[in-house]
Protein backbone atom coordinates (compact mmCIF):
# COMPACT_ATOMS: atom_id res chain seq x y z
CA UNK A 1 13.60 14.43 22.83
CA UNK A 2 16.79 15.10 20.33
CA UNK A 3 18.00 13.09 17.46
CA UNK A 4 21.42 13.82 16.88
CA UNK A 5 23.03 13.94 13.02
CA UNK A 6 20.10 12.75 12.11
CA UNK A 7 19.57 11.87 8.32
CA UNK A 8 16.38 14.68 7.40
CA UNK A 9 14.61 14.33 4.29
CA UNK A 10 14.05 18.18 2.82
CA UNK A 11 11.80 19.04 -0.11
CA UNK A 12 14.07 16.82 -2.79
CA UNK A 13 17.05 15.41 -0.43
CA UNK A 14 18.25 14.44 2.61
CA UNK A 15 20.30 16.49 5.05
CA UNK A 16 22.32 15.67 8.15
CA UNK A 17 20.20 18.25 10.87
CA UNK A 18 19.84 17.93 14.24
CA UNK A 19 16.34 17.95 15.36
CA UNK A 20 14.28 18.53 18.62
CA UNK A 21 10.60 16.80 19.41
CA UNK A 22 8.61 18.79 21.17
CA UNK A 23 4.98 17.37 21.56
CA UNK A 24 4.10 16.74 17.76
CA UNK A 25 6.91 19.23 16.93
CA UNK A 26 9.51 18.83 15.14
CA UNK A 27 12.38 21.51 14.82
CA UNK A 28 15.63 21.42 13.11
CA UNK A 29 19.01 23.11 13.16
CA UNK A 30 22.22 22.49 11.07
CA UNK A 31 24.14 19.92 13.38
CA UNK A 32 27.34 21.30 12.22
CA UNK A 33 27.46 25.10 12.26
CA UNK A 34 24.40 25.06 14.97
CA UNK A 35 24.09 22.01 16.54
CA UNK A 36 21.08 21.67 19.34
CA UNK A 37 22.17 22.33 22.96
CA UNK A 38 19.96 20.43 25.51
CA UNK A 39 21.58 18.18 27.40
CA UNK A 40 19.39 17.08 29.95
CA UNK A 41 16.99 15.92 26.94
CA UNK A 42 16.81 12.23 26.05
CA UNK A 43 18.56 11.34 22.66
CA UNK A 44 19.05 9.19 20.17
CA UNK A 45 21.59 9.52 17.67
CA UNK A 46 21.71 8.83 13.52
CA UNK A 47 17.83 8.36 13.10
CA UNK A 48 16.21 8.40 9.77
CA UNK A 49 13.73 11.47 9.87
CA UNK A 50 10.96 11.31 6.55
CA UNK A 51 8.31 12.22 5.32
CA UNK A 52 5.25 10.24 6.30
CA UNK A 53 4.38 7.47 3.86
CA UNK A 54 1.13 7.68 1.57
CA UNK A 55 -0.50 4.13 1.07
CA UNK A 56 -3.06 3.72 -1.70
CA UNK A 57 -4.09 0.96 -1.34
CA UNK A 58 -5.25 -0.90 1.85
CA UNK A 59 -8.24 -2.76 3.46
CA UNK A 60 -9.59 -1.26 6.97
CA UNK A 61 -12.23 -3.89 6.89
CA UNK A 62 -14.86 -1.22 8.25
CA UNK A 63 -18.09 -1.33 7.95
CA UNK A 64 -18.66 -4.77 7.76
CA UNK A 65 -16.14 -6.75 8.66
CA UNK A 66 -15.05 -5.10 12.17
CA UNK A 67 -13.90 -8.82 13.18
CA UNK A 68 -10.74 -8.17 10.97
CA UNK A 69 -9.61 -4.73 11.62
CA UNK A 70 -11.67 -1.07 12.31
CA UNK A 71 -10.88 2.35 11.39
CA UNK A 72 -9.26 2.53 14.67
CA UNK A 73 -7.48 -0.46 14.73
CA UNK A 74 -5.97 -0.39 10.68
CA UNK A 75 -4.72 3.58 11.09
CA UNK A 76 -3.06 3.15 14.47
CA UNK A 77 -1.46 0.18 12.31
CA UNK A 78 -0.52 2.48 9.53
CA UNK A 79 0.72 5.26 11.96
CA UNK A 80 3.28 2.47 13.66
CA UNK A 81 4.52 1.86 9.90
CA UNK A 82 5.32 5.66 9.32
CA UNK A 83 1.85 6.12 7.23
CA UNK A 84 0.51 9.13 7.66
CA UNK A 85 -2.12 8.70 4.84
CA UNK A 86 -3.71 6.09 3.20
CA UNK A 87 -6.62 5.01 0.95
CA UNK A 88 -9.20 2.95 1.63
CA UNK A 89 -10.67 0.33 -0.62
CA UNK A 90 -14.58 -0.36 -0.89
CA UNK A 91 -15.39 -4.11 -0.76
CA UNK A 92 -17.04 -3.39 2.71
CA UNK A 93 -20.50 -3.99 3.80
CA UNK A 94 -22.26 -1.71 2.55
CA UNK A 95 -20.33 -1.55 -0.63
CA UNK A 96 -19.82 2.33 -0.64
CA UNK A 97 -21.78 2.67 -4.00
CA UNK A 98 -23.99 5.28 -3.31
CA UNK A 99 -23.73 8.54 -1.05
CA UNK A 100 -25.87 6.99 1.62
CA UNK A 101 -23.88 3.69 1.97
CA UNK A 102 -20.08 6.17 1.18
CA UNK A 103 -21.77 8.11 4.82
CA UNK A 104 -21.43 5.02 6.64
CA UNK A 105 -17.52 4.68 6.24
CA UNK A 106 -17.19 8.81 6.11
CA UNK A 107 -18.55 8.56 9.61
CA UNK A 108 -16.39 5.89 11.09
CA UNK A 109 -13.56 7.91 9.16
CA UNK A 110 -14.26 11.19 11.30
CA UNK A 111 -14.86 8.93 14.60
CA UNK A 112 -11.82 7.23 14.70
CA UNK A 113 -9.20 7.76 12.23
CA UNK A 114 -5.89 9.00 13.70
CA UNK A 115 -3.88 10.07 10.63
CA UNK A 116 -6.04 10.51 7.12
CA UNK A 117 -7.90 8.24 5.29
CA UNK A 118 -9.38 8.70 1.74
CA UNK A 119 -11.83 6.55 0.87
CA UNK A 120 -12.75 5.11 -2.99
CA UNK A 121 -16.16 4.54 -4.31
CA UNK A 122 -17.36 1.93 -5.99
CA UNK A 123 -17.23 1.45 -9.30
CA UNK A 124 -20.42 -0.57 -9.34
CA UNK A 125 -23.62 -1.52 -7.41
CA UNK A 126 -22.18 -4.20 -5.20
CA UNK A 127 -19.08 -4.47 -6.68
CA UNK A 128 -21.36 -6.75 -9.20
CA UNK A 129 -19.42 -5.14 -12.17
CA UNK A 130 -23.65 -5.61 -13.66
CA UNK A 131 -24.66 -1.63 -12.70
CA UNK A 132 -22.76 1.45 -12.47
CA UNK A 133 -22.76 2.77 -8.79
CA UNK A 134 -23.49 6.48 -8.01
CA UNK A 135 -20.51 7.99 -9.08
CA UNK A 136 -21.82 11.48 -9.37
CA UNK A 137 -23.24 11.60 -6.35
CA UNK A 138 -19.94 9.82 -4.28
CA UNK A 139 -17.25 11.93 -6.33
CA UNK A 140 -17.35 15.31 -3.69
CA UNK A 141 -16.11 12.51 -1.14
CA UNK A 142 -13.74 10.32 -2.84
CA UNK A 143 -10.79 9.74 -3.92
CA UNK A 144 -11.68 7.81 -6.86
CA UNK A 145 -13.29 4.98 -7.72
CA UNK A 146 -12.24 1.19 -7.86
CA UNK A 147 -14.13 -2.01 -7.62
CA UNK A 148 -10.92 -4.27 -5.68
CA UNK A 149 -11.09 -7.07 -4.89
CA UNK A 150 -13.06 -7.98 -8.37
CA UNK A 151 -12.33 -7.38 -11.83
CA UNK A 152 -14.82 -5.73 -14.11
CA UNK A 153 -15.64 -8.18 -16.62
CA UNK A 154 -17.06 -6.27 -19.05
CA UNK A 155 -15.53 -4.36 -21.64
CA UNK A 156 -18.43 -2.31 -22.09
CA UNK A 157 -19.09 -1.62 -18.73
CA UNK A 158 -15.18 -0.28 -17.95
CA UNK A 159 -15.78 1.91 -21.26
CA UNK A 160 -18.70 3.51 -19.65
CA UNK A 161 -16.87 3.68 -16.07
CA UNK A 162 -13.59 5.51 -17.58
CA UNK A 163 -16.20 7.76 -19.56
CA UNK A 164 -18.26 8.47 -16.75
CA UNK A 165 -15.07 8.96 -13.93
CA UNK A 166 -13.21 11.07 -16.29
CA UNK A 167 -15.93 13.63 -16.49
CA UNK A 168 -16.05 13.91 -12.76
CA UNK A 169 -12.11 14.45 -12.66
CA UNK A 170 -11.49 10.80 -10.71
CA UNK A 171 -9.02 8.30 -11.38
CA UNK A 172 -9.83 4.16 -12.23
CA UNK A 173 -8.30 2.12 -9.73
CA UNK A 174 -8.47 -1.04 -11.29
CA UNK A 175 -8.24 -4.42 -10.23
CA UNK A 176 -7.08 -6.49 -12.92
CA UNK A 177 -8.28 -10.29 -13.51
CA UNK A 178 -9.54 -12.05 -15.60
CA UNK A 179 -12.04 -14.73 -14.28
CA UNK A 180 -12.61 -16.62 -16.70
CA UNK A 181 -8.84 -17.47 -16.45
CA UNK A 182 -8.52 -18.23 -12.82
CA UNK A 183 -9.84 -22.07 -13.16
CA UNK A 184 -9.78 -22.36 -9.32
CA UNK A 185 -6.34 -21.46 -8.78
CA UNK A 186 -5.03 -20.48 -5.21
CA UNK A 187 -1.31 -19.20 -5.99
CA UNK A 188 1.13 -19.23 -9.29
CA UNK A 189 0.92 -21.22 -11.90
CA UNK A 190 4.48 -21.96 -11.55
CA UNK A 191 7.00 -24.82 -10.57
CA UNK A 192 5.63 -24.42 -6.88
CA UNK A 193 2.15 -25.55 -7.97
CA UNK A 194 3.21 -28.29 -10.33
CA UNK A 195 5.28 -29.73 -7.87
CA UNK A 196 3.33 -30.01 -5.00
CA UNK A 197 -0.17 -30.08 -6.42
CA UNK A 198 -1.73 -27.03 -6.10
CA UNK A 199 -4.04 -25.20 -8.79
CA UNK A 200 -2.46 -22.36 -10.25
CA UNK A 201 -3.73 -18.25 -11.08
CA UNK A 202 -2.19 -17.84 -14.76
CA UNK A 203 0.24 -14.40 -15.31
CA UNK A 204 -2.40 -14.13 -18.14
CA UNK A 205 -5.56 -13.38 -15.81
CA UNK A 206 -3.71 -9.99 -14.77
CA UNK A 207 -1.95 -8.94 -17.89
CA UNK A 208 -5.33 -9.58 -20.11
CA UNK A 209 -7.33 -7.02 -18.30
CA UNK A 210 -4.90 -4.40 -17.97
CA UNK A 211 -4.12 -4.78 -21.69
CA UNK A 212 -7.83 -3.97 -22.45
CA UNK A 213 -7.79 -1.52 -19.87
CA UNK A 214 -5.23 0.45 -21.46
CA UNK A 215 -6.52 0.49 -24.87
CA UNK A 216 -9.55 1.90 -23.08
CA UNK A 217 -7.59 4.60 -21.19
CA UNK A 218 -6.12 5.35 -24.72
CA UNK A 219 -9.61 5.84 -25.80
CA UNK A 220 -11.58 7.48 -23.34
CA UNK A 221 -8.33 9.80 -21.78
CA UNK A 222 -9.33 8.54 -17.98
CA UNK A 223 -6.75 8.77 -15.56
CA UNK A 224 -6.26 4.75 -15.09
CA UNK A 225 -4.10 3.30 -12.21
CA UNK A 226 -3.20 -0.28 -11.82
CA UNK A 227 -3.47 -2.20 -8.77
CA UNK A 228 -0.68 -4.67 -7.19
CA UNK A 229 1.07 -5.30 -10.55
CA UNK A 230 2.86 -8.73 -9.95
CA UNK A 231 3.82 -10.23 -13.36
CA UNK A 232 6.58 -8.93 -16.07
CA UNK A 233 3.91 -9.05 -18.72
CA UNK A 234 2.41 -6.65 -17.03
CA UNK A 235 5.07 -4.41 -16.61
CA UNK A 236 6.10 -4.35 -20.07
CA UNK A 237 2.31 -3.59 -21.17
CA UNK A 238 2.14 -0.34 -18.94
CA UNK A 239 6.01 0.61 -19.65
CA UNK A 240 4.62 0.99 -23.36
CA UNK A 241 1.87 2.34 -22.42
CA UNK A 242 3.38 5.29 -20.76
CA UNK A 243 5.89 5.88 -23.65
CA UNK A 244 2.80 6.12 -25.95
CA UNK A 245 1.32 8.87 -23.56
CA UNK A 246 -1.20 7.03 -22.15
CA UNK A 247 -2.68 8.57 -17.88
CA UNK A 248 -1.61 6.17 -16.67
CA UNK A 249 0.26 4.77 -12.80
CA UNK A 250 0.47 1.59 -11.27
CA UNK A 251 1.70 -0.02 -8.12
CA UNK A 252 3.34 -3.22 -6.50
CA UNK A 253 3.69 -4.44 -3.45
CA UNK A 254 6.32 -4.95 -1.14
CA UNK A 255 5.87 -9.15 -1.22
CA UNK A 256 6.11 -8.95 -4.99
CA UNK A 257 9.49 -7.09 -5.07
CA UNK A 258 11.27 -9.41 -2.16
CA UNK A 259 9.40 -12.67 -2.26
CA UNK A 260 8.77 -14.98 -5.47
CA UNK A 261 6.43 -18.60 -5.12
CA UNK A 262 9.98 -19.79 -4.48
CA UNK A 263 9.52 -18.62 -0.98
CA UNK A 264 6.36 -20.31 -0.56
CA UNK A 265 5.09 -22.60 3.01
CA UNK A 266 2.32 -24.85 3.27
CA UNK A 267 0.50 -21.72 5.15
CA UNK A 268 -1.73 -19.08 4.55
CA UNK A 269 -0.06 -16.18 5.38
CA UNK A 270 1.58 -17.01 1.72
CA UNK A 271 -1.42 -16.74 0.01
CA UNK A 272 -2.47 -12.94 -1.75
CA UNK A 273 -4.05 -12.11 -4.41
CA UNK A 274 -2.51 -11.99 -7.05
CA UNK A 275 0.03 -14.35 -5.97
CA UNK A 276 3.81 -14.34 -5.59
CA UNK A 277 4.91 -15.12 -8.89
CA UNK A 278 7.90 -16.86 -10.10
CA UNK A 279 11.72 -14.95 -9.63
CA UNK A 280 11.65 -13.61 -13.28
CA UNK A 281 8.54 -11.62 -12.32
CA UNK A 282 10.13 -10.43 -9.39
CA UNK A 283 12.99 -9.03 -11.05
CA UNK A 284 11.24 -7.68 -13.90
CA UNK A 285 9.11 -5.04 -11.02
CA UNK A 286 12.03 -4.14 -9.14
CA UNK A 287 13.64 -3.27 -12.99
CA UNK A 288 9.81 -1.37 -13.38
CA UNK A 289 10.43 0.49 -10.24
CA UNK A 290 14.02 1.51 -11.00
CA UNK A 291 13.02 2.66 -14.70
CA UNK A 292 9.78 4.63 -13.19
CA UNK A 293 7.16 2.15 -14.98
CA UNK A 294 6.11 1.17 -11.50
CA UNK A 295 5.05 4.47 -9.95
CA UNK A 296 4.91 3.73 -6.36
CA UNK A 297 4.66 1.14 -3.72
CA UNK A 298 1.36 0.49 -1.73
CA UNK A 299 0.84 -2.22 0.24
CA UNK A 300 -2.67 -4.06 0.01
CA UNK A 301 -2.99 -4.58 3.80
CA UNK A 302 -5.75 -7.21 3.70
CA UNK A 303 -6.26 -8.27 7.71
CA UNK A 304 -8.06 -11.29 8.37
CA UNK A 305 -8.99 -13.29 11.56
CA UNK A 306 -6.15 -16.19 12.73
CA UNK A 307 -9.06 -18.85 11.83
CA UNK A 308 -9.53 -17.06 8.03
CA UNK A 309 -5.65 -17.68 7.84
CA UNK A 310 -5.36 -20.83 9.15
CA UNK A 311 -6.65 -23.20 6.24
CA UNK A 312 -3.55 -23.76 4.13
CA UNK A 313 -2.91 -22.41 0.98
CA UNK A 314 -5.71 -23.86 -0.87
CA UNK A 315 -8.54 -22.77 1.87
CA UNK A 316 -6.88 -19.86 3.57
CA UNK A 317 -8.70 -16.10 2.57
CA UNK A 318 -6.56 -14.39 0.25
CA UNK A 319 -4.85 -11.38 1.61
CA UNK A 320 -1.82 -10.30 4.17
CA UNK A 321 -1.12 -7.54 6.82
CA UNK A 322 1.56 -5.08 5.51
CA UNK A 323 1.63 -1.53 6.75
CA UNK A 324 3.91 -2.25 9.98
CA UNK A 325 6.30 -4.41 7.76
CA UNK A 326 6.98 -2.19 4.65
CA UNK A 327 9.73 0.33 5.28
CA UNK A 328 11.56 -2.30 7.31
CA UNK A 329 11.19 -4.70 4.86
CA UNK A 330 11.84 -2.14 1.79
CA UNK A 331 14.65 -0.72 3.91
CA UNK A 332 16.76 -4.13 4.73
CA UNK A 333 16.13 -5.86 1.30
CA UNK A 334 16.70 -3.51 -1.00
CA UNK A 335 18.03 -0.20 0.37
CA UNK A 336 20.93 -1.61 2.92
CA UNK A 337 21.74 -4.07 -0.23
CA UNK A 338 21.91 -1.23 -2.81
CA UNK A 339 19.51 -2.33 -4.96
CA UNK A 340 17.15 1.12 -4.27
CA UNK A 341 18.60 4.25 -3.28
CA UNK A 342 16.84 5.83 -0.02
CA UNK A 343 15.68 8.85 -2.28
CA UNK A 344 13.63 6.55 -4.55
CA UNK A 345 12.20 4.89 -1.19
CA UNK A 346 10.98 7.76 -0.37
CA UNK A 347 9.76 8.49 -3.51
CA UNK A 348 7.66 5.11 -4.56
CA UNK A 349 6.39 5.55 -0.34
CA UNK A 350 5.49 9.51 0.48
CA UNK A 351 6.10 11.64 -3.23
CA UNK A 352 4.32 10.03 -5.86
CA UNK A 353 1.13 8.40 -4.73
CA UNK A 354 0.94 12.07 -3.22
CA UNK A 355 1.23 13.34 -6.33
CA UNK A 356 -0.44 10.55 -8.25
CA UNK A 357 -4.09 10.93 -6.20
CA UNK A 358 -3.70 15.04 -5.41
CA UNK A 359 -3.20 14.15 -1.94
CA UNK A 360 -2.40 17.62 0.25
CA UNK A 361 -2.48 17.03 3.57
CA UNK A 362 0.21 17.28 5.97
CA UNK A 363 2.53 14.78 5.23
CA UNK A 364 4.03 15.09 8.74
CA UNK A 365 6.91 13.14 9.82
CA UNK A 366 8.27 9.71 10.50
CA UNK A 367 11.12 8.92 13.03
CA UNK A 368 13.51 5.96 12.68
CA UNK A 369 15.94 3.88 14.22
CA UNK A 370 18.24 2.06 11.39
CA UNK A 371 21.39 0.91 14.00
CA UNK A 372 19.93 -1.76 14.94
CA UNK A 373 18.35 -5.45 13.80
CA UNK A 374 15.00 -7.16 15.15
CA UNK A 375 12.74 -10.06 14.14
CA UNK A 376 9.42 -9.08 12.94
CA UNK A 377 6.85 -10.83 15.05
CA UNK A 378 2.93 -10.65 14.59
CA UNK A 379 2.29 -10.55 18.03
CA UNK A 380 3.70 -7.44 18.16
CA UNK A 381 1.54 -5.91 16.04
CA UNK A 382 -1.03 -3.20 16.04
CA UNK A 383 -3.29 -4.24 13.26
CA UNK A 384 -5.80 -7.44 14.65
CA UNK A 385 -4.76 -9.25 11.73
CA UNK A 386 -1.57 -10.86 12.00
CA UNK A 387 -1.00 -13.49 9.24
CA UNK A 388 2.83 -12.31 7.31
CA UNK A 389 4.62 -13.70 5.36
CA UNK A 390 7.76 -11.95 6.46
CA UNK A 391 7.47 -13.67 10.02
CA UNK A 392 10.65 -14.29 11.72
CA UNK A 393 12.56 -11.98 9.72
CA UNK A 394 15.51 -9.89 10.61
CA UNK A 395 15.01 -6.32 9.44
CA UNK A 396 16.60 -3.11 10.25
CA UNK A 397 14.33 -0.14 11.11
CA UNK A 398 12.14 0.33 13.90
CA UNK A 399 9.80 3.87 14.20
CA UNK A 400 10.24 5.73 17.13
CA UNK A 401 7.38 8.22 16.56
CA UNK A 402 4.68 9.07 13.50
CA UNK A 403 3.82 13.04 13.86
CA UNK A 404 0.62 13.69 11.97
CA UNK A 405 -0.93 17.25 11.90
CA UNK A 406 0.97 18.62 15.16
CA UNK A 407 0.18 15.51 16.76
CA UNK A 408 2.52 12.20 17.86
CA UNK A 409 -0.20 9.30 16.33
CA UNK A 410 2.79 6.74 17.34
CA UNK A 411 5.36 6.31 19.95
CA UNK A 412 7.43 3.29 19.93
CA UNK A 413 7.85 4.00 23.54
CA UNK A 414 3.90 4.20 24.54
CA UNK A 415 3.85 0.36 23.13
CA UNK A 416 5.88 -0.30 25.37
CA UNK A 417 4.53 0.54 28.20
């Protein structure tokens, strides 16, 4: 297959190249002084050719919860979003807090996983935040070590985490909240909530913990990354952290940057944790990712079952799909409107969570058509959970092929079929 004048991201730029796919091959010449001759191949003309995307930050549900999503099911989802890497967080069953429970996951990993997937450890036995886990013993076979889904309570206990991680050369992946703040609350504590009854999750129950967080990263000199940022406070507490010369990298989400408890249905493919927040928060992280305070975008894909989802706000389990949605959603809102520049797409997506976690595998390739508009729909999806909140959509950009190690892990055409 050729893609004509295509629009080739190289090293630090984009190029206009023509390009040739050959298996899980990709090869290039200079459309103008060389362009491809092969006439009889299929082509497609324009594309968007990039580097695969890196996500830190997602849920693949297995061991455990296989109900939701499996190794198999979550990275052929990833590899129909343009991923071509992601991480893999550890409230699982069992927790990956020692090397023996770690194995369990490591083995489904090399089973089934069709791009790559780097797991985290546990910060603590269970996830209990009471005992540290076996970080020694898990550190030759993570990535790092996070406890999402729960916030360590204790400052004591994160001291002796960032102590302890920073001696084995891993990163904190940190999951900020307070509980003691949370008071039952299902989404913001905004005008949404007051005006229609709901209880509300306070700005304060993120930006608390990542304050003290910081001032222990200060301390101890542990590489410290934020999770899902979603409120301005929080911004502003890492953008000064950074000038001060603090390790330390955070992320958003693509929800948080597009979406604001503005947007909000009765339904619970609206409700994440943390919440969308109100419009000032929204504008204060894209502002966060255009300044460089915001490092990179991951996007906490959190499947659940329909009947998990279909509770209402106030009942429904916390979390959303995301990996098939991202770049079109990234793409249409906020690249095609000028607010974000295709280069710093590609950036927040593929370079710096690369960079960020040491992560040197073959980024491979992701091919897409932009000349076109579709509606996203669920039941379209690879990923078994379906619940978006970016349902019915119009987006531009659909992938026409991932290409992972040598190897096509997506064809649009093969769904089709």
């Amino acid at each position: 297959m050729i893609f004509r004048n295509a629009t080739v991201w190289k090293q630090n730029g984009f190029e206009k190249q023509d390009a040739v796919l050959n298996g899980g091959v990709l090869s290039f010449s200079n459309c103008q002084t060389a362009p491809i001759s092969a006439p009889d191949m299929p082509a497609f003309s324009d594309c968007l050719i990039l580097p695969g995307f890196c996500d830190v930050h997602v849920h693949l549900r297995e061991p455990g919860f296989c109900y939701k999503e499996t190794i198999a099911s979550g990275t052929a989802s990833a590899a129909r979003g343009g991923y071509t890497a992601v991480c893999s967080m550890p409230n699982l069953n069992p927790v990956p807090d020692s090397k023996e429970h770690l194995q369990v996951q490591l083995d489904a990993i090399r089973r089934d996983a069709v791009i790559a997937v780097y797991p985290y450890g546990s910060l603590t036995v269970g996830q209990a935040g009471e005992e540290m886990a076996e970080l020694d013993a898990m550190a030759p076979d993570t990535l790092g070590f996070s406890d999402d889904g729960k916030g360590v309570q204790s400052e004591e206990m994160m001291r002796a985490l960032m102590i302890r991680a920073k001696s084995l050369g891993k990163i904190v992946v940190a999951h900020c909240e307070d509980n003691s703040l949370l008071r039952g609350g299902y989404i913001h504590d905004g005008k949404y909530a007051a005006e229609h009854g709901h209880r509300g999750i306070c700005s304060e129950s993120e930006w608390g913990p990542i304050a003290r967080d910081l001032k222990l990263a200060e301390e101890t000199g542990c590489a410290y990354h934020v999770c899902h940022v979603s409120a301005k406070e929080s911004v502003e507490l890492i953008r000064a952290a950074k000038a001060r010369g603090v390790n330390v990298t955070c992320e958003t989400a693509p929800h948080y940057l597009v979406m604001s408890d503005r947007d909000l249905l009765e339904e619970g493919r609206f409700k994440m944790n943390p919440p969308l927040r109100d419009e000032s928060d929204r504008e204060a992280l894209v502002a966060g990712i255009l300044d460089g305070t915001i490092d990179m975008i991951a996007t906490d894909h959190a499947p659940h079952s329909a009947e998990e989802k279909s509770r209402g706000l106030e009942k429904s389990a916390f979390g959303i799909v995301g990996l098939e949605t991202a770049f079109p959603i990234l793409y249409t809102k906020l690249v095609k409107t000028g607010v974000l520049t295709l280069e710093k797409l590609v950036e927040v997506l593929c370079i710096n969570p690369r960079k960020r976690f040491e992560i040197t595998s073959d980024a491979g390739y992701s091919v897409w058509d932009v000349s076109g508009e579709y509606r996203i729909d669920p039941a379209q999806f690879v990923s078994m959970g379906h619940a978006t909140p970016f349902e019915g959509w119009s987006v531009c950009g659909e992938n026409l092929f991932t290409i992972y190690n040598g190897k096509i892990v997506y064809s649009k055409n093969k769904t089709e079929e």
